[in-house]
PDB file of N, CA and C in Angstrom:
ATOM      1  N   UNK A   1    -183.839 101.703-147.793  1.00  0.00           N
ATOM      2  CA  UNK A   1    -184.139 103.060-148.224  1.00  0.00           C
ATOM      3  C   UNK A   1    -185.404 103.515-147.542  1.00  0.00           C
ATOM      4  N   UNK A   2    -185.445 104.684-147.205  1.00  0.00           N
ATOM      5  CA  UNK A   2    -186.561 104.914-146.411  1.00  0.00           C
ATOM      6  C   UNK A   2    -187.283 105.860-146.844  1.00  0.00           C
ATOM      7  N   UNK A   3    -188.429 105.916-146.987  1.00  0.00           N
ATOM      8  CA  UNK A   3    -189.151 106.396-148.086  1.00  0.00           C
ATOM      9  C   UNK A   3    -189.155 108.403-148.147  1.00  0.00           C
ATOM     10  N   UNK A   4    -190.003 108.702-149.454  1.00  0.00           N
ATOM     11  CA  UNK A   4    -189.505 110.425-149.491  1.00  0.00           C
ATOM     12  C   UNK A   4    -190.145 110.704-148.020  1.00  0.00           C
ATOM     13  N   UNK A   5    -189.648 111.685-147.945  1.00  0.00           N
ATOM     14  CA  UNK A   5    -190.627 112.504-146.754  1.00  0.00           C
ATOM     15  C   UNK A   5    -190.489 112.032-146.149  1.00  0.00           C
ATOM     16  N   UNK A   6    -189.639 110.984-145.445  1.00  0.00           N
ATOM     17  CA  UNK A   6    -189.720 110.188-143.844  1.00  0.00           C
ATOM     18  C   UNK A   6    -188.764 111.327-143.512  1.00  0.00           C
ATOM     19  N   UNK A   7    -188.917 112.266-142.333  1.00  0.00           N
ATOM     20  CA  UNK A   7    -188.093 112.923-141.198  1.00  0.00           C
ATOM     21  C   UNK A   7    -187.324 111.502-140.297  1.00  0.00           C
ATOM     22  N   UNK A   8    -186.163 112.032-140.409  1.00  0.00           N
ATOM     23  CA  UNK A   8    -185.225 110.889-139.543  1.00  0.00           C
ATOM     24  C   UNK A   8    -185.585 111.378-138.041  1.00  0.00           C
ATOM     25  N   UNK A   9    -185.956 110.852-136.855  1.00  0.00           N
ATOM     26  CA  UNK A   9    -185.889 111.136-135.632  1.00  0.00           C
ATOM     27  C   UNK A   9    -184.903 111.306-135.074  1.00  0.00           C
ATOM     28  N   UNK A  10    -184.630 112.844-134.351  1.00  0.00           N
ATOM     29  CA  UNK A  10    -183.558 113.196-133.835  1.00  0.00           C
ATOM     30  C   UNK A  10    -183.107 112.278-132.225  1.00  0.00           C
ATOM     31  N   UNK A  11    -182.210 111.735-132.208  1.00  0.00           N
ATOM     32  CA  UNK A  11    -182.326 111.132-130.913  1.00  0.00           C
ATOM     33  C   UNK A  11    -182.742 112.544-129.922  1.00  0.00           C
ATOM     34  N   UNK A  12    -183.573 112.238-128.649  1.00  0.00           N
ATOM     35  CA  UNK A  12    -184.521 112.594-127.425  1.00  0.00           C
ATOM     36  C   UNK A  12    -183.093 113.262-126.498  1.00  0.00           C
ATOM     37  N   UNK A  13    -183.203 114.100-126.494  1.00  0.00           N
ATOM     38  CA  UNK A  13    -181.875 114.606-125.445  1.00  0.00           C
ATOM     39  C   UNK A  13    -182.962 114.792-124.357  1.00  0.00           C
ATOM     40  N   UNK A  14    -182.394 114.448-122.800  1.00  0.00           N
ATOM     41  CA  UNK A  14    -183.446 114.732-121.818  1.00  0.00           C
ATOM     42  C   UNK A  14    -182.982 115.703-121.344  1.00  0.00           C
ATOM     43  N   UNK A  15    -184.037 116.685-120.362  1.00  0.00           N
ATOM     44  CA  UNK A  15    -183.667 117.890-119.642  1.00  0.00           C
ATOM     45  C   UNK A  15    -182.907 117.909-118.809  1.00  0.00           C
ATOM     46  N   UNK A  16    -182.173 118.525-117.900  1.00  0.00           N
ATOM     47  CA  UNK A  16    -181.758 118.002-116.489  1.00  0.00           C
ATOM     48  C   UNK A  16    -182.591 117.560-115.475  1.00  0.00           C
ATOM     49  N   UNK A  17    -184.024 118.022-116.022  1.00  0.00           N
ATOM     50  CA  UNK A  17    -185.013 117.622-114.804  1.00  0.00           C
ATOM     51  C   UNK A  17    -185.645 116.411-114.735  1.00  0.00           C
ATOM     52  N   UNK A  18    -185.362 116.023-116.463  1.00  0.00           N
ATOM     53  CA  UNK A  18    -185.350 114.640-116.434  1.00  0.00           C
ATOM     54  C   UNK A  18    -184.755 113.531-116.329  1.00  0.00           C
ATOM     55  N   UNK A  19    -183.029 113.658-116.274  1.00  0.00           N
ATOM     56  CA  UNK A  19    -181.880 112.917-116.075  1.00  0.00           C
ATOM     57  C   UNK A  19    -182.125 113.023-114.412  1.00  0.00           C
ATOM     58  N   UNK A  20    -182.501 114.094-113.919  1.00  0.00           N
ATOM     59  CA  UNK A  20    -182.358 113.986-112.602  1.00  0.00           C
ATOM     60  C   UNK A  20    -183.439 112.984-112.069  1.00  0.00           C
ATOM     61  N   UNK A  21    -184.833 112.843-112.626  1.00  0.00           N
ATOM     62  CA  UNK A  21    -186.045 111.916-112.182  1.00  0.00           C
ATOM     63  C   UNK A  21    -185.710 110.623-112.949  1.00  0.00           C
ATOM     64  N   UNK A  22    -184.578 110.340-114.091  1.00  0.00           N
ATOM     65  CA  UNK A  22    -184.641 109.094-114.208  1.00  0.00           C
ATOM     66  C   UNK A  22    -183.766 108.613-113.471  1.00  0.00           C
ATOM     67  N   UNK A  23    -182.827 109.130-113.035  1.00  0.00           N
ATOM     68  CA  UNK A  23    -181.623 109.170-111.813  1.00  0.00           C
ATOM     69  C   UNK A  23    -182.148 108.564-110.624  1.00  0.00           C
ATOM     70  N   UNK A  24    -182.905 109.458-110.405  1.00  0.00           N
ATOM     71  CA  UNK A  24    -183.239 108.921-108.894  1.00  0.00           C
ATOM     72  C   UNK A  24    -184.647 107.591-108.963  1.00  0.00           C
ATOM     73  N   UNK A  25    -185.230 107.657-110.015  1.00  0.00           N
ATOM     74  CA  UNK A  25    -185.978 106.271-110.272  1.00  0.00           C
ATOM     75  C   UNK A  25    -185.108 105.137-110.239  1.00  0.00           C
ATOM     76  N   UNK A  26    -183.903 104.974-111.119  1.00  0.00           N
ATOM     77  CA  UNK A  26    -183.066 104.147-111.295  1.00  0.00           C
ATOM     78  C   UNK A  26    -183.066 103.827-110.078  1.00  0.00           C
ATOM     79  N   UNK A  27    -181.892 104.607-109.215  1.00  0.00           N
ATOM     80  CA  UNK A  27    -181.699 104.495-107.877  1.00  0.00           C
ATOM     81  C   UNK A  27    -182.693 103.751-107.046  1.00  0.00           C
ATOM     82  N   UNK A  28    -183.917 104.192-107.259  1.00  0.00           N
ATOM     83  CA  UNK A  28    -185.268 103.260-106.128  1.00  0.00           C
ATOM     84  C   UNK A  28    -185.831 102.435-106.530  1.00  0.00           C
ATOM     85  N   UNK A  29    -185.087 101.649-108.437  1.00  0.00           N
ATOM     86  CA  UNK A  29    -185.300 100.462-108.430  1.00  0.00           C
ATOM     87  C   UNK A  29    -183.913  99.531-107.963  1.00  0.00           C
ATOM     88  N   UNK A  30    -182.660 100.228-108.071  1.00  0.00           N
ATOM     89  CA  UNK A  30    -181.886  99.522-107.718  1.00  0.00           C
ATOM     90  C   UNK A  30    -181.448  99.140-106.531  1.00  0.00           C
ATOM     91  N   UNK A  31    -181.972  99.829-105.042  1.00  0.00           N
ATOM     92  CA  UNK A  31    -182.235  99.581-103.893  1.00  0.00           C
ATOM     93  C   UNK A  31    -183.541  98.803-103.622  1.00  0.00           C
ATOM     94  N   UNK A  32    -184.523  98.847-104.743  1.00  0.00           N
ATOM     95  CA  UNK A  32    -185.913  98.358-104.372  1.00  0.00           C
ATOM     96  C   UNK A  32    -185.174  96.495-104.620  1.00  0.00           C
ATOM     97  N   UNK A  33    -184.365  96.339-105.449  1.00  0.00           N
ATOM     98  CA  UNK A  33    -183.656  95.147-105.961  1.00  0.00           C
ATOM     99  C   UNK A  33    -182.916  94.459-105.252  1.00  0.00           C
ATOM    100  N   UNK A  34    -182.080  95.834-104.517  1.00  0.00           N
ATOM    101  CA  UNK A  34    -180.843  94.598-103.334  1.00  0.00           C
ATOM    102  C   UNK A  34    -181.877  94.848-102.194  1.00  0.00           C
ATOM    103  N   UNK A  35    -182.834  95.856-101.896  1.00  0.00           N
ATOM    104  CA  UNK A  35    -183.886  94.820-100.464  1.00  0.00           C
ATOM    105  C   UNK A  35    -184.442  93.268-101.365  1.00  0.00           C
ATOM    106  N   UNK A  36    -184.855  93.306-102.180  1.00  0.00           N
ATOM    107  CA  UNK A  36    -185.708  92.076-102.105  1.00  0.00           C
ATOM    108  C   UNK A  36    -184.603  90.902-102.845  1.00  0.00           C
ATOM    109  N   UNK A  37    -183.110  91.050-102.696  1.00  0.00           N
ATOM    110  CA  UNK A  37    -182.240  89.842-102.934  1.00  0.00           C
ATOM    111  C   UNK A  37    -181.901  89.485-101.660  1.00  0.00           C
ATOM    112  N   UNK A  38    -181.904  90.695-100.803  1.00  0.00           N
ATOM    113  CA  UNK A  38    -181.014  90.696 -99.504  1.00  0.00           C
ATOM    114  C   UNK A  38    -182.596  90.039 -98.814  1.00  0.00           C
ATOM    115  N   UNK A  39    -183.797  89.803 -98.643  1.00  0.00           N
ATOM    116  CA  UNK A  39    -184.846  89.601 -98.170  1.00  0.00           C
ATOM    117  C   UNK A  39    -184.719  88.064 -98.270  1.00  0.00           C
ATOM    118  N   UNK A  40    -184.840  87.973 -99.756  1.00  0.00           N
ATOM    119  CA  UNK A  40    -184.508  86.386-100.350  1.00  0.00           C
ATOM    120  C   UNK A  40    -183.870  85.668 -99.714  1.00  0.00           C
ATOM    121  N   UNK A  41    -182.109  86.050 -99.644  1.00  0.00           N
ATOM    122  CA  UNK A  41    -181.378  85.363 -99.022  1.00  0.00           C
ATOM    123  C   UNK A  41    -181.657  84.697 -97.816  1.00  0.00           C
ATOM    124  N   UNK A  42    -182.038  85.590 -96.900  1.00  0.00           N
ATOM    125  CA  UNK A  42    -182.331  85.940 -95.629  1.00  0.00           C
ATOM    126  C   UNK A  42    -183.226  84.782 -95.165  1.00  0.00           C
ATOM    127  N   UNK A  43    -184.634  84.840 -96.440  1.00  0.00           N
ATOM    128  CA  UNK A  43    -185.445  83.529 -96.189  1.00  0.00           C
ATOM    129  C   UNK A  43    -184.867  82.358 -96.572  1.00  0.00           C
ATOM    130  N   UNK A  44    -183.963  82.390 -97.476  1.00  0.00           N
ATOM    131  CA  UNK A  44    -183.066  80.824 -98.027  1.00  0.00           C
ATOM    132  C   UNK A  44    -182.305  80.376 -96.646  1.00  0.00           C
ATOM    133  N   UNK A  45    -181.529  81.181 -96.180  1.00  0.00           N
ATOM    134  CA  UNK A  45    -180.957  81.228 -94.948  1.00  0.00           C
ATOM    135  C   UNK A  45    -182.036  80.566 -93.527  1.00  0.00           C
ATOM    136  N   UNK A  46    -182.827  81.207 -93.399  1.00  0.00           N
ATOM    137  CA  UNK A  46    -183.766  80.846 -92.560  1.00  0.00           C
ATOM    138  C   UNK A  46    -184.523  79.515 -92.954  1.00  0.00           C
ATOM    139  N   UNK A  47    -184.571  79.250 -93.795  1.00  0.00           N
ATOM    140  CA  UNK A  47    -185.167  77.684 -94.144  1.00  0.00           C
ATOM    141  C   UNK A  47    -184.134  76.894 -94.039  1.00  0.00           C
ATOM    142  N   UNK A  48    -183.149  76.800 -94.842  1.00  0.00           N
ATOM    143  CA  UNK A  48    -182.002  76.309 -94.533  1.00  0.00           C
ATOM    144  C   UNK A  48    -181.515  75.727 -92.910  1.00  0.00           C
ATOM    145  N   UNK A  49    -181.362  76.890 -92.195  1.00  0.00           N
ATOM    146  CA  UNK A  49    -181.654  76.866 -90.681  1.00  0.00           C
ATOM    147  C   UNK A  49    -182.363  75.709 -89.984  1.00  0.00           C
ATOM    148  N   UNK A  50    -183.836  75.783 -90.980  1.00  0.00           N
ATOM    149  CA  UNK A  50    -184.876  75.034 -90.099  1.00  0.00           C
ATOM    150  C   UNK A  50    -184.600  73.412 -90.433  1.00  0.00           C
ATOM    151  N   UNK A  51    -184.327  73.561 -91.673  1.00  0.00           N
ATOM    152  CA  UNK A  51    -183.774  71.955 -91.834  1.00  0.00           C
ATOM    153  C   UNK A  51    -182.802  71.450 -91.386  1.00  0.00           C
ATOM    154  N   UNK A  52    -181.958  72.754 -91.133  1.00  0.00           N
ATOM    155  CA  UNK A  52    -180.671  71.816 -90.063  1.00  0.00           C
ATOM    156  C   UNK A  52    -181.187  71.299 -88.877  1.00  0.00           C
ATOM    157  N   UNK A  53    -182.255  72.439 -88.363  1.00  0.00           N
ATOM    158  CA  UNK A  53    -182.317  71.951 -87.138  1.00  0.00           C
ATOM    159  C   UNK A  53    -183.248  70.849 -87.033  1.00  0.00           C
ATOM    160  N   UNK A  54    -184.346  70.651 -87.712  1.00  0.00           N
ATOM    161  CA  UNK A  54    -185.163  69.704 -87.757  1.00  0.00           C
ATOM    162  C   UNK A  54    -184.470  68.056 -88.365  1.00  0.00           C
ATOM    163  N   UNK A  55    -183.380  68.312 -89.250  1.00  0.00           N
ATOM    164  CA  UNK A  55    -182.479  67.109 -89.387  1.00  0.00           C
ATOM    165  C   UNK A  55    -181.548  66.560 -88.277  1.00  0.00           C
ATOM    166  N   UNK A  56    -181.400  67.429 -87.395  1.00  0.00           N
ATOM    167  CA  UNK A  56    -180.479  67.521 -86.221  1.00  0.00           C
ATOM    168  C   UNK A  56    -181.352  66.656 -85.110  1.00  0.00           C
ATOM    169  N   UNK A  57    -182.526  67.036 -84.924  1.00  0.00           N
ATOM    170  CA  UNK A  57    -183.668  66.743 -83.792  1.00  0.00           C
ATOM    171  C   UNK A  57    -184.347  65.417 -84.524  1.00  0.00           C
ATOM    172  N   UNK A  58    -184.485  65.177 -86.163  1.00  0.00           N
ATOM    173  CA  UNK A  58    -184.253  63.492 -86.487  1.00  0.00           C
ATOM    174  C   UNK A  58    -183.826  62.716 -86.145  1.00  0.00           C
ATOM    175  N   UNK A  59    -182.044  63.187 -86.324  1.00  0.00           N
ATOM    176  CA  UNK A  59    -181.012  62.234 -85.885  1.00  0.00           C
ATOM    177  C   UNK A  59    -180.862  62.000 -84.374  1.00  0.00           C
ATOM    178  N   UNK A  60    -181.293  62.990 -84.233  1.00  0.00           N
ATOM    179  CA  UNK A  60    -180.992  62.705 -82.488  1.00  0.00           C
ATOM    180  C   UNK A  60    -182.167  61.909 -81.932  1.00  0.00           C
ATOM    181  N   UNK A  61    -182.885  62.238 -82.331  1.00  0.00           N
ATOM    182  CA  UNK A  61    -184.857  60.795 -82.391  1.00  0.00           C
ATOM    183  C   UNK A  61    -184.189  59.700 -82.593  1.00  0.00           C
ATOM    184  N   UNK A  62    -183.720  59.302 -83.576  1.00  0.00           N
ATOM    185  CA  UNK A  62    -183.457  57.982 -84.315  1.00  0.00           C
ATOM    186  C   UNK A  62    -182.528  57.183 -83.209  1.00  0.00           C
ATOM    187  N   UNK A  63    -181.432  58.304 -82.582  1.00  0.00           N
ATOM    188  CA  UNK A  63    -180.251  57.794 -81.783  1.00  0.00           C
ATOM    189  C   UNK A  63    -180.791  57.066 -80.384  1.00  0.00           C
ATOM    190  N   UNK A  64    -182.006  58.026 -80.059  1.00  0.00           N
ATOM    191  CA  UNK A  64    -182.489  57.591 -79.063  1.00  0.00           C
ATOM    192  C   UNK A  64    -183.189  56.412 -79.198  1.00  0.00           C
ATOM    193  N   UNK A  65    -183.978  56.321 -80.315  1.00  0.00           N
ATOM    194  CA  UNK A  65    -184.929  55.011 -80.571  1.00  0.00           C
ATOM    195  C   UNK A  65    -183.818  53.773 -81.005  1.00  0.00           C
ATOM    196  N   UNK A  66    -182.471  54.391 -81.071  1.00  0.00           N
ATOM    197  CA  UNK A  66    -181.807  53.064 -81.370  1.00  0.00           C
ATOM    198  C   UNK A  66    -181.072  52.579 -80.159  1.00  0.00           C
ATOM    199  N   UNK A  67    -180.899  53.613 -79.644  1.00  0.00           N
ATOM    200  CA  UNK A  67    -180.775  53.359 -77.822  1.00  0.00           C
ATOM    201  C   UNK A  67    -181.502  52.404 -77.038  1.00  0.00           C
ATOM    202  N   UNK A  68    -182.617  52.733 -77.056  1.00  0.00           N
ATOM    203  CA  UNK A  68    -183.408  52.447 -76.190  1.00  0.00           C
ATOM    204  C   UNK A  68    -183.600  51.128 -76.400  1.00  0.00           C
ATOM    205  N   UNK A  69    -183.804  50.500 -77.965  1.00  0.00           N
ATOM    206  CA  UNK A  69    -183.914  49.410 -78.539  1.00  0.00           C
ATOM    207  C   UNK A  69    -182.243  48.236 -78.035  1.00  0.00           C
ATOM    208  N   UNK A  70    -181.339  48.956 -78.142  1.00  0.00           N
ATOM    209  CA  UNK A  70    -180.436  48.102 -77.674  1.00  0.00           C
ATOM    210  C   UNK A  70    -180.436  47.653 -76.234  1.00  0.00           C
ATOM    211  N   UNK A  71    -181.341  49.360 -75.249  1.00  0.00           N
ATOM    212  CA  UNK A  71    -181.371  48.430 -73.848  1.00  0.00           C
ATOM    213  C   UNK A  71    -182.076  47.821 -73.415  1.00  0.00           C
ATOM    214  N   UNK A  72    -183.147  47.716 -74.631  1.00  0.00           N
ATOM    215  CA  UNK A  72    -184.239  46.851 -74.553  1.00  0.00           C
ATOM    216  C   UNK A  72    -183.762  45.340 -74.555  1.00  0.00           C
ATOM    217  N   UNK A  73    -183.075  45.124 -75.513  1.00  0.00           N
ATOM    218  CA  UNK A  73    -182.605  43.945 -76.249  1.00  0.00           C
ATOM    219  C   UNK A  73    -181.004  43.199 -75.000  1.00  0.00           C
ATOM    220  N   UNK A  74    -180.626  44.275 -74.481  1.00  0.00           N
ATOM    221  CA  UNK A  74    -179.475  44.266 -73.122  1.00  0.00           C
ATOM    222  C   UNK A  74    -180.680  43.571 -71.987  1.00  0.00           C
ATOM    223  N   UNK A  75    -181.465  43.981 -71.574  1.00  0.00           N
ATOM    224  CA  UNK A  75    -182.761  43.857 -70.672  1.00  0.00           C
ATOM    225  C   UNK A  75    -182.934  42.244 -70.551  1.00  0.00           C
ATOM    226  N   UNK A  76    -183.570  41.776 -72.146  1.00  0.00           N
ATOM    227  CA  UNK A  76    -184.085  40.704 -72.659  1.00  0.00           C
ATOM    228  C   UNK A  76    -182.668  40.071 -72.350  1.00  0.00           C
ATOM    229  N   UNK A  77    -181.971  40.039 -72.481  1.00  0.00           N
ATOM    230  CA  UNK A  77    -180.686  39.031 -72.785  1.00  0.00           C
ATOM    231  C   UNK A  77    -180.249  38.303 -71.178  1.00  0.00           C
ATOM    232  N   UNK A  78    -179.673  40.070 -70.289  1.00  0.00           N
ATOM    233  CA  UNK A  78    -180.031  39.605 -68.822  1.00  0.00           C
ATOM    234  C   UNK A  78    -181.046  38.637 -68.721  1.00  0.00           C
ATOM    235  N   UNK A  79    -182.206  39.141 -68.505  1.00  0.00           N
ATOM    236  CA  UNK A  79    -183.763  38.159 -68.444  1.00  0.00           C
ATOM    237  C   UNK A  79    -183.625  36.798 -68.392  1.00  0.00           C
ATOM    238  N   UNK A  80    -183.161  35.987 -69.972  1.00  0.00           N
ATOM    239  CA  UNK A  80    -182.816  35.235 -70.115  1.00  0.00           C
ATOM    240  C   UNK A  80    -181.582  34.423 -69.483  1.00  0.00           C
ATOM    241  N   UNK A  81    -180.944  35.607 -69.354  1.00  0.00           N
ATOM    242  CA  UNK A  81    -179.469  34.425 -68.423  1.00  0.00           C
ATOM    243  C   UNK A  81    -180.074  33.839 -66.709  1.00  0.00           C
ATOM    244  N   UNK A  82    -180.494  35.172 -66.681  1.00  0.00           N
ATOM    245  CA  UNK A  82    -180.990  34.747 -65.622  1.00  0.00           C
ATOM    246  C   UNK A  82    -181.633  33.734 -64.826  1.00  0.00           C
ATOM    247  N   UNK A  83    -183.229  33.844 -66.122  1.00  0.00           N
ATOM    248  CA  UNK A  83    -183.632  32.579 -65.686  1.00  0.00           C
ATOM    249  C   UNK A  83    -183.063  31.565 -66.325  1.00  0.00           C
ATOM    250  N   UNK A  84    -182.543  31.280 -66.930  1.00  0.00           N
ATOM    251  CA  UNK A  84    -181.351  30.159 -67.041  1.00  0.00           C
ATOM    252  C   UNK A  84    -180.441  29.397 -65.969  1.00  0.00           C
ATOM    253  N   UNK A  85    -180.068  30.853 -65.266  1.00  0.00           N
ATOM    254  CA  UNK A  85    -179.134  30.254 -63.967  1.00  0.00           C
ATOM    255  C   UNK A  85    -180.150  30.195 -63.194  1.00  0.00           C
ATOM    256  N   UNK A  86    -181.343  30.203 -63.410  1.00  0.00           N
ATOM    257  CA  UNK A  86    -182.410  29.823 -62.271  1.00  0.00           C
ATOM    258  C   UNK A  86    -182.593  28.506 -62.399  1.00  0.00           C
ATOM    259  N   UNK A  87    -182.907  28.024 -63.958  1.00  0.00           N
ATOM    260  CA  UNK A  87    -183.527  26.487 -63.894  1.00  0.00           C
ATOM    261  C   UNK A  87    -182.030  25.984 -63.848  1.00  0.00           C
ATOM    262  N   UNK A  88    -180.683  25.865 -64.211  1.00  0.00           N
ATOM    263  CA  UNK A  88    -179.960  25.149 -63.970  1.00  0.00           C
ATOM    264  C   UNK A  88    -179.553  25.001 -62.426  1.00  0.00           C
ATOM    265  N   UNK A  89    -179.691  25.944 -61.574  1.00  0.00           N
ATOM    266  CA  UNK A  89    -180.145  26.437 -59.782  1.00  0.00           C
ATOM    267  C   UNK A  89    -180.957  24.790 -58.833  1.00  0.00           C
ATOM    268  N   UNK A  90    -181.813  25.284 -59.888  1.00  0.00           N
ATOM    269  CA  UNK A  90    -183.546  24.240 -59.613  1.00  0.00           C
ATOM    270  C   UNK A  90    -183.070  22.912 -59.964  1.00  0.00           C
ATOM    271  N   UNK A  91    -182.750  22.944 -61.048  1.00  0.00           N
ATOM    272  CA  UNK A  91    -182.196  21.392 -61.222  1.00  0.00           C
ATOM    273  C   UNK A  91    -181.043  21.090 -60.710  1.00  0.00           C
ATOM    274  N   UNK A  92    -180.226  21.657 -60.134  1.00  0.00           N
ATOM    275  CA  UNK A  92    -179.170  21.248 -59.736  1.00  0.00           C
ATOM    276  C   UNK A  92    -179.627  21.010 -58.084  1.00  0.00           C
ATOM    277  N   UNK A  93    -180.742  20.883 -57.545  1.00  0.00           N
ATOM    278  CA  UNK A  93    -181.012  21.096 -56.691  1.00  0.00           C
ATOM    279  C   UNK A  93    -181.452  22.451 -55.565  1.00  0.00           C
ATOM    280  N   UNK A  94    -181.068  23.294 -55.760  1.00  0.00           N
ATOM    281  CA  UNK A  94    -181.695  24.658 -55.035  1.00  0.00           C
ATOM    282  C   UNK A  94    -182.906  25.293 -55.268  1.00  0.00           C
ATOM    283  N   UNK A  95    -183.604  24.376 -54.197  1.00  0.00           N
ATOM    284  CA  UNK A  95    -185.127  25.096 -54.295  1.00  0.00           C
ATOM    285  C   UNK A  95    -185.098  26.422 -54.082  1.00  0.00           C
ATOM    286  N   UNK A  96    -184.375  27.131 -53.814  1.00  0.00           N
ATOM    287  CA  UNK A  96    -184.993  28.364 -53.968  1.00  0.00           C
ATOM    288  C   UNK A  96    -184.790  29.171 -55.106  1.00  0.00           C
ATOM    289  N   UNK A  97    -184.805  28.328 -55.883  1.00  0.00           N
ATOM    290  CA  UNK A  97    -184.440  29.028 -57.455  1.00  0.00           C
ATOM    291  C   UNK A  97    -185.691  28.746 -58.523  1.00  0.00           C
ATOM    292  N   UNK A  98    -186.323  27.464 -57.617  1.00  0.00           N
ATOM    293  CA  UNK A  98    -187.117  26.772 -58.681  1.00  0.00           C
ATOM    294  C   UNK A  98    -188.446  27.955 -58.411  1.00  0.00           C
ATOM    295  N   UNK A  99    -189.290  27.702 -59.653  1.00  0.00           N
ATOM    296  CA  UNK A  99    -190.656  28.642 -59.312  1.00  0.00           C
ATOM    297  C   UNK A  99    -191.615  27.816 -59.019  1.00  0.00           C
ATOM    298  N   UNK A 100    -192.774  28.417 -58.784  1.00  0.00           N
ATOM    299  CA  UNK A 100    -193.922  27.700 -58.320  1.00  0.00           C
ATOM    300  C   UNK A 100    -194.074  26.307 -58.851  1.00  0.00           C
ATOM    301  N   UNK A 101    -194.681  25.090 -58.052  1.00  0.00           N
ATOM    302  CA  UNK A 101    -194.937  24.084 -58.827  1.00  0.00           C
ATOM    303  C   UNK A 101    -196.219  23.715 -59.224  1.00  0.00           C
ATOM    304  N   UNK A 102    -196.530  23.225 -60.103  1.00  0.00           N
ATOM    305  CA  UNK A 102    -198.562  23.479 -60.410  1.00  0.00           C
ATOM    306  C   UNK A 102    -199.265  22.311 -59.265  1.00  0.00           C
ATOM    307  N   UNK A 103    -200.571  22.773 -59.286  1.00  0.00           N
ATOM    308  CA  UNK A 103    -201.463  21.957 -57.854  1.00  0.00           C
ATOM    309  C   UNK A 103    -201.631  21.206 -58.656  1.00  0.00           C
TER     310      UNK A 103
END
């Protein structure tokens, strides 16, 4: 119950001059809204981007360092056969396989 003498408030009818300025406010928040979703994206997108590419230029680091490590390890292996068929060379007789002998 609402007490004597309370006047009920008539609902606010607006002018046209004011439907027209809340109109077009609306409007330049609701464009002010899809620039700065469409902005957003744009930067999600662009980061996104950078991690592909920086995950891309990882993997491709890693491929190389695992490369290089296998022809490292290809290198070493030759190396070894080698001088292998050198001292079995030397001992089998072919001095020119054997290496220096100490003074």
């Amino acid at each position: 119950a609402k007490p004597a003498g309370a006047a009920e408030a008539a609902p606010k009818v607006q002018s046209a001059e004011e439907q027209a300025a809340t109109s077009a406010l609306n409007a330049q928040q609701a464009a002010s809204a899809k620039r700065e979703a469409a902005d957003y994206e744009a930067r999600k997108k662009a980061i996104a981007d950078e991690q592909t590419a920086k995950e891309a230029a990882y993997r491709k680091a890693l491929a190389d360092r695992e490369a290089l490590i296998a022809e490292n390890a290809r290198k070493a292996q030759q190396a070894q056969a080698d001088w292998q068929a050198a001292v079995a060379a030397c001992r089998a007789g072919d001095t020119g396989k054997c290496g220096p002998q100490p003074q």
